[in-house]
C-alpha atoms as a PDB file:
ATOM      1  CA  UNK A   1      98.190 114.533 113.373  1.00  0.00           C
ATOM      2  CA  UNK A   2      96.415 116.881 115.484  1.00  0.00           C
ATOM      3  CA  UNK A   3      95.568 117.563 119.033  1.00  0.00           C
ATOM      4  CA  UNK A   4      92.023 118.726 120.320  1.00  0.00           C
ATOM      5  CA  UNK A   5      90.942 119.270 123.980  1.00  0.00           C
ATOM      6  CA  UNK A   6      88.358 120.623 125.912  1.00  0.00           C
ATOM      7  CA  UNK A   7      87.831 121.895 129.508  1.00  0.00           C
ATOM      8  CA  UNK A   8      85.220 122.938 132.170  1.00  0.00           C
ATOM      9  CA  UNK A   9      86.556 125.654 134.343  1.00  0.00           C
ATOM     10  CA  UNK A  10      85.271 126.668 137.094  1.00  0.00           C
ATOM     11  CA  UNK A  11      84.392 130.665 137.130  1.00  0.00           C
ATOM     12  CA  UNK A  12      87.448 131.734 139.469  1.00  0.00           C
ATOM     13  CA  UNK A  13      90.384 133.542 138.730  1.00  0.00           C
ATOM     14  CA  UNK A  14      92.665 130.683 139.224  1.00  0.00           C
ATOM     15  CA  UNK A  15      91.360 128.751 135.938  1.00  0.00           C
ATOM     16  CA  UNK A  16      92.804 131.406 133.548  1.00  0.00           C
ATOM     17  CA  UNK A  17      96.172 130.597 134.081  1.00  0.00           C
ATOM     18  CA  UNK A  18      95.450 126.903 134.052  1.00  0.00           C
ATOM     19  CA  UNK A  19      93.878 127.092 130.171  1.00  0.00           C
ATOM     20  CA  UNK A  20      96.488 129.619 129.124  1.00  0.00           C
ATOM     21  CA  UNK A  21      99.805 127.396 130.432  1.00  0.00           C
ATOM     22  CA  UNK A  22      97.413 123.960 129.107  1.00  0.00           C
ATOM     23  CA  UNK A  23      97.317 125.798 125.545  1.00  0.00           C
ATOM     24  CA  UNK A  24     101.222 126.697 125.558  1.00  0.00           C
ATOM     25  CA  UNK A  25     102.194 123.719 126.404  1.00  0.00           C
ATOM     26  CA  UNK A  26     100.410 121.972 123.595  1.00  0.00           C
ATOM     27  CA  UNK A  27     101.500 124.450 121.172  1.00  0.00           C
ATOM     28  CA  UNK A  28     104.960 124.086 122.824  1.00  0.00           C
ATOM     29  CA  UNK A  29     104.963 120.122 122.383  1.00  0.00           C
ATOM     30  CA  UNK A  30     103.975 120.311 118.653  1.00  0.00           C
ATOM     31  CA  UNK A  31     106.219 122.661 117.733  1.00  0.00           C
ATOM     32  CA  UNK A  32     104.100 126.000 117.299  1.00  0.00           C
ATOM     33  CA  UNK A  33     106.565 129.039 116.733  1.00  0.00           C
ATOM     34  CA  UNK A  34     106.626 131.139 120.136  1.00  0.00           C
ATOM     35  CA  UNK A  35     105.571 134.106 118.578  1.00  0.00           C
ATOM     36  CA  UNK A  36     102.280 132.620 117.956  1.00  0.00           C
ATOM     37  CA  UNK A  37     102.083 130.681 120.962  1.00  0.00           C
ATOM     38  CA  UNK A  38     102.099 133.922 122.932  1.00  0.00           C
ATOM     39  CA  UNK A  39      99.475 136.159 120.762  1.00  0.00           C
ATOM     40  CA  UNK A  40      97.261 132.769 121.376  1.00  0.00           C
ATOM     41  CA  UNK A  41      97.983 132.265 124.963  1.00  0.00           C
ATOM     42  CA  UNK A  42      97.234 136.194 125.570  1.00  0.00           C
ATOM     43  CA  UNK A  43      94.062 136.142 123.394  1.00  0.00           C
ATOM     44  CA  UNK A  44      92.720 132.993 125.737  1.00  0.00           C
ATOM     45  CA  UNK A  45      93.442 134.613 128.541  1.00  0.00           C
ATOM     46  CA  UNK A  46      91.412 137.287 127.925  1.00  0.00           C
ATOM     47  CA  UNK A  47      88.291 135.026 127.139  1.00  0.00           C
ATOM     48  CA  UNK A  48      88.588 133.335 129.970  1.00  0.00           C
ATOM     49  CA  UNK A  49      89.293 136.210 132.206  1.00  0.00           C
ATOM     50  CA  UNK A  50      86.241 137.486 130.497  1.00  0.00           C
ATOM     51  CA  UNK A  51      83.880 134.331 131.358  1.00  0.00           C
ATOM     52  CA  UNK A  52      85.189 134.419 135.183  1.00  0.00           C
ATOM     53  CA  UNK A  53      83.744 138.230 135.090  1.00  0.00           C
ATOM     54  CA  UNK A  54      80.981 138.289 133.334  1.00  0.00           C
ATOM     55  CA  UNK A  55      80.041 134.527 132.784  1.00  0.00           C
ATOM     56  CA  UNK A  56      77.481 133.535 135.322  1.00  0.00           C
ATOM     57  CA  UNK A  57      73.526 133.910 135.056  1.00  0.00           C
ATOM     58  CA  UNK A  58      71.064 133.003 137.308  1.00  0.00           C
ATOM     59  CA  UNK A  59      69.320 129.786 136.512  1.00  0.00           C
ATOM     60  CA  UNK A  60      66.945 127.366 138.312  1.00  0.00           C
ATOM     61  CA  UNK A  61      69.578 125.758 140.247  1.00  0.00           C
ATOM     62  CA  UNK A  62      71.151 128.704 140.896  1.00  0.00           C
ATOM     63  CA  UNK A  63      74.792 131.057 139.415  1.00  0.00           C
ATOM     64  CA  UNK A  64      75.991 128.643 136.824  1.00  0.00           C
ATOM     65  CA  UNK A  65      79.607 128.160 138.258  1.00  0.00           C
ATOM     66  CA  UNK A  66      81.585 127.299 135.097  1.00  0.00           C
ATOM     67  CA  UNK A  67      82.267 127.906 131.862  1.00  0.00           C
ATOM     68  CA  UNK A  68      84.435 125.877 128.915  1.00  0.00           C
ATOM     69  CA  UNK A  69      87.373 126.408 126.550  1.00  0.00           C
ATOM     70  CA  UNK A  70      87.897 123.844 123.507  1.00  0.00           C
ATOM     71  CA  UNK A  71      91.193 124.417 121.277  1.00  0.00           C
ATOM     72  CA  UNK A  72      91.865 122.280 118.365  1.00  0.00           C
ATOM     73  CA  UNK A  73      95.495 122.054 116.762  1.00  0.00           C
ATOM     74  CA  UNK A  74      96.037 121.226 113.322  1.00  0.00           C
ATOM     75  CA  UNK A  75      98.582 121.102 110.783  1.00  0.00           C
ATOM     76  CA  UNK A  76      97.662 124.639 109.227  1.00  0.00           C
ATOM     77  CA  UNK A  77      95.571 126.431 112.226  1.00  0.00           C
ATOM     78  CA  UNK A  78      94.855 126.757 115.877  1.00  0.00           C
ATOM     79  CA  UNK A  79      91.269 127.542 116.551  1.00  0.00           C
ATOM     80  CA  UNK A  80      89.890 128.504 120.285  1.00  0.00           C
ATOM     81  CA  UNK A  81      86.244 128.541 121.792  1.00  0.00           C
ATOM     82  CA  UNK A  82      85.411 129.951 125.114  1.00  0.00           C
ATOM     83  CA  UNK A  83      81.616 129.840 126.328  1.00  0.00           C
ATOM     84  CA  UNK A  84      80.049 130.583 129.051  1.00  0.00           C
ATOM     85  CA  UNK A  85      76.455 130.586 130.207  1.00  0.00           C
ATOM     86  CA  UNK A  86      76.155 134.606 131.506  1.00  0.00           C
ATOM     87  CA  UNK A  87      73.784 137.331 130.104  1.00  0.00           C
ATOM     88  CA  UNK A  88      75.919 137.481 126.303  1.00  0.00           C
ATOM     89  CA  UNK A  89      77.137 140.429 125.196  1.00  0.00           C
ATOM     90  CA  UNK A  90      75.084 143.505 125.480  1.00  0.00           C
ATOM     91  CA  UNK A  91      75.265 145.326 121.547  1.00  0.00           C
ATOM     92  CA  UNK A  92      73.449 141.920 120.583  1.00  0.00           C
ATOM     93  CA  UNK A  93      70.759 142.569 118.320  1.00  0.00           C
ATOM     94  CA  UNK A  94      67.390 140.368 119.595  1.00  0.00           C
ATOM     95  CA  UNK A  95      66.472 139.859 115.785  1.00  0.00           C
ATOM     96  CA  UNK A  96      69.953 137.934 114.677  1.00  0.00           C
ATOM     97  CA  UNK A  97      71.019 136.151 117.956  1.00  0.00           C
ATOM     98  CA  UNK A  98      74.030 133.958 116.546  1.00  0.00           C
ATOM     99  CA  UNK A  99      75.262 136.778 114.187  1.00  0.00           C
ATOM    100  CA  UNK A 100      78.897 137.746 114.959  1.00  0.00           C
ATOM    101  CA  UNK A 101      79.086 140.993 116.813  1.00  0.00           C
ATOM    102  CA  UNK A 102      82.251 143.291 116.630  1.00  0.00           C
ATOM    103  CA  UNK A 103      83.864 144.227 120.163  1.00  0.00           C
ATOM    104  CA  UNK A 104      82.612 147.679 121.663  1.00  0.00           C
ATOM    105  CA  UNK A 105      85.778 150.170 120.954  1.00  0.00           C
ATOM    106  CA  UNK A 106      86.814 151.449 124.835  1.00  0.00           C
ATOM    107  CA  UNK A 107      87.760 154.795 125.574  1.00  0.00           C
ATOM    108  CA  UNK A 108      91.140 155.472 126.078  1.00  0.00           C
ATOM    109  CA  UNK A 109      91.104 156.070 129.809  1.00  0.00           C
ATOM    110  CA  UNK A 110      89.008 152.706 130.566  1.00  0.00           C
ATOM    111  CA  UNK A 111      90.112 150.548 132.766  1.00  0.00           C
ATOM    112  CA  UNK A 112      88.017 147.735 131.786  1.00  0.00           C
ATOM    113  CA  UNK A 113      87.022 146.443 128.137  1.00  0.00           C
ATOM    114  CA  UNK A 114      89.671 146.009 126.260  1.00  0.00           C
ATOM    115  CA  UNK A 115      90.319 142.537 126.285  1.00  0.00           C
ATOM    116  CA  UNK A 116      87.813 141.752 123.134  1.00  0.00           C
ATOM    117  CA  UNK A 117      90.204 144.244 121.456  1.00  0.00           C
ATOM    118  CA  UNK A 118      93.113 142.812 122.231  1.00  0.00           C
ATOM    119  CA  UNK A 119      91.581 139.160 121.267  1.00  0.00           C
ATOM    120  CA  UNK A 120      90.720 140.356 117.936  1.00  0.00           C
ATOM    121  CA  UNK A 121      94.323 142.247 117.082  1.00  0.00           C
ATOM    122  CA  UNK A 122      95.760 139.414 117.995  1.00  0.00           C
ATOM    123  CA  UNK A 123      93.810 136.224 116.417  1.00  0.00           C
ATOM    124  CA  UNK A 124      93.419 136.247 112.530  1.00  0.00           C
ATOM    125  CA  UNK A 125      89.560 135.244 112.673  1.00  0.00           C
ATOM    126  CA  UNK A 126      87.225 136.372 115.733  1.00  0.00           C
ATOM    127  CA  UNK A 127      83.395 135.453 116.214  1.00  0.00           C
ATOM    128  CA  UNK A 128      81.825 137.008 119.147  1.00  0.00           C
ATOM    129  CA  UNK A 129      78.310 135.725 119.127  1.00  0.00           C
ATOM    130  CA  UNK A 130      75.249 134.972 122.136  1.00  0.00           C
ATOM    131  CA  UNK A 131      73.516 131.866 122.676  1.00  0.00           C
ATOM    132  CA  UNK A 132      70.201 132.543 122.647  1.00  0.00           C
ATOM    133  CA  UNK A 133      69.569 131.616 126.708  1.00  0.00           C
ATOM    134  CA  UNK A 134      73.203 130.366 127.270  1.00  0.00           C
ATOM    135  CA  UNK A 135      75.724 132.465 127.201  1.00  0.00           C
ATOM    136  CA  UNK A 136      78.256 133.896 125.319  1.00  0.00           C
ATOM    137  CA  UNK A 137      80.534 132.731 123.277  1.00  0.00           C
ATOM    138  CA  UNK A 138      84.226 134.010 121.515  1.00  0.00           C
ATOM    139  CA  UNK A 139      85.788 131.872 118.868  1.00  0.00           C
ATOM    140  CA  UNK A 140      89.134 132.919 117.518  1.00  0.00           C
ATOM    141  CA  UNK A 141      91.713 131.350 115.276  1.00  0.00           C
ATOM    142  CA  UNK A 142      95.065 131.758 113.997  1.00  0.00           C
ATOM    143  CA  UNK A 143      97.393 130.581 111.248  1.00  0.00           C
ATOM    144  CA  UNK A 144     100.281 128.280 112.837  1.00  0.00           C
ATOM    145  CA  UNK A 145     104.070 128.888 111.952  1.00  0.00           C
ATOM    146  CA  UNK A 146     106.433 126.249 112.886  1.00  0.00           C
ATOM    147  CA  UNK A 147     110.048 125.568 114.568  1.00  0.00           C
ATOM    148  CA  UNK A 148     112.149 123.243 112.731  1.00  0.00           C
ATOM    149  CA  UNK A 149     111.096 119.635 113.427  1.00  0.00           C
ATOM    150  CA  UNK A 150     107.878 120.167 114.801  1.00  0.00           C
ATOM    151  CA  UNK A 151     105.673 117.138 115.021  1.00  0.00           C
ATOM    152  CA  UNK A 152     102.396 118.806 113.589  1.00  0.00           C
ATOM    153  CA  UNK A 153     104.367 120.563 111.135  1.00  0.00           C
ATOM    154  CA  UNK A 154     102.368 120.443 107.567  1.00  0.00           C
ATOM    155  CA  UNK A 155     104.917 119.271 104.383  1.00  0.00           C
END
């Protein structure tokens, strides 16, 4: 079995915790170790707290107003998307627009932009790429462990 969702948020603050309590309590139901549960719920939250901020461009009908997380659970791995339709990250190189792109390092006394850090010490596998005209976009993954009984649980 497995268990796949996706969602349109809008771009307000109030969506993060929606996604992050939506993904616990799907990793909660199949039986996904805590531990795990947490270093996934705090790596979404930082996507999507990410796409609220810096998500939103300027198109012909206006600020785009939303952005959307998918999250697929399967028996071995619990991979995340977040995307957004803002101005992509800026270290993008114009000649490879959907190669990955490692987070900027922040200075230690930054108060901002350290959540693509965090993301990627906390997620096994992390993609941060641009969509040439639609965004950005942070995929992440992470090997599942298991309580006892769980009903995803791989043999």
């Amino acid at each position: 079995m497995s268990i796949w969702w996706s969602l349109h948020l809008r771009r307000e603050a109030a969506s993060v915790p929606l996604a992050r309590r939506l993904l616990l309590g799907t990793m909660e139901t199949a039986g996904v170790d805590p531990d795990i549960s947490y270093d996934l719920s705090v790596a979404l939250s930082e996507a999507c707290a990410n796409a609220v901020e810096h998500g939103g461009a300027a198109g012909p009908d206006g600020p785009s107003e939303a952005y959307r997380v998918t999250a697929y659970l399967d028996g071995e791995k619990c991979c995340i998307e977040v995307a957004d339709s803002g101005p992509g990250f800026p270290d993008q190189c114009a000649a490879a627009p959907l190669a990955p792109v490692a987070a900027p390092a922040p200075s230690l006394s930054a108060e901002h932009g350290r959540g693509l850090c965090l993301i990627e010490q906390l997620a096994d596998h992390v993609h941060f790429r641009n969509r040439p005209g639609h965004g950005a976009v942070v995929s992440f993954d992470k090997i599942l462990k298991w309580r006892e009984g769980a009903l995803l649980r791989v043999p």
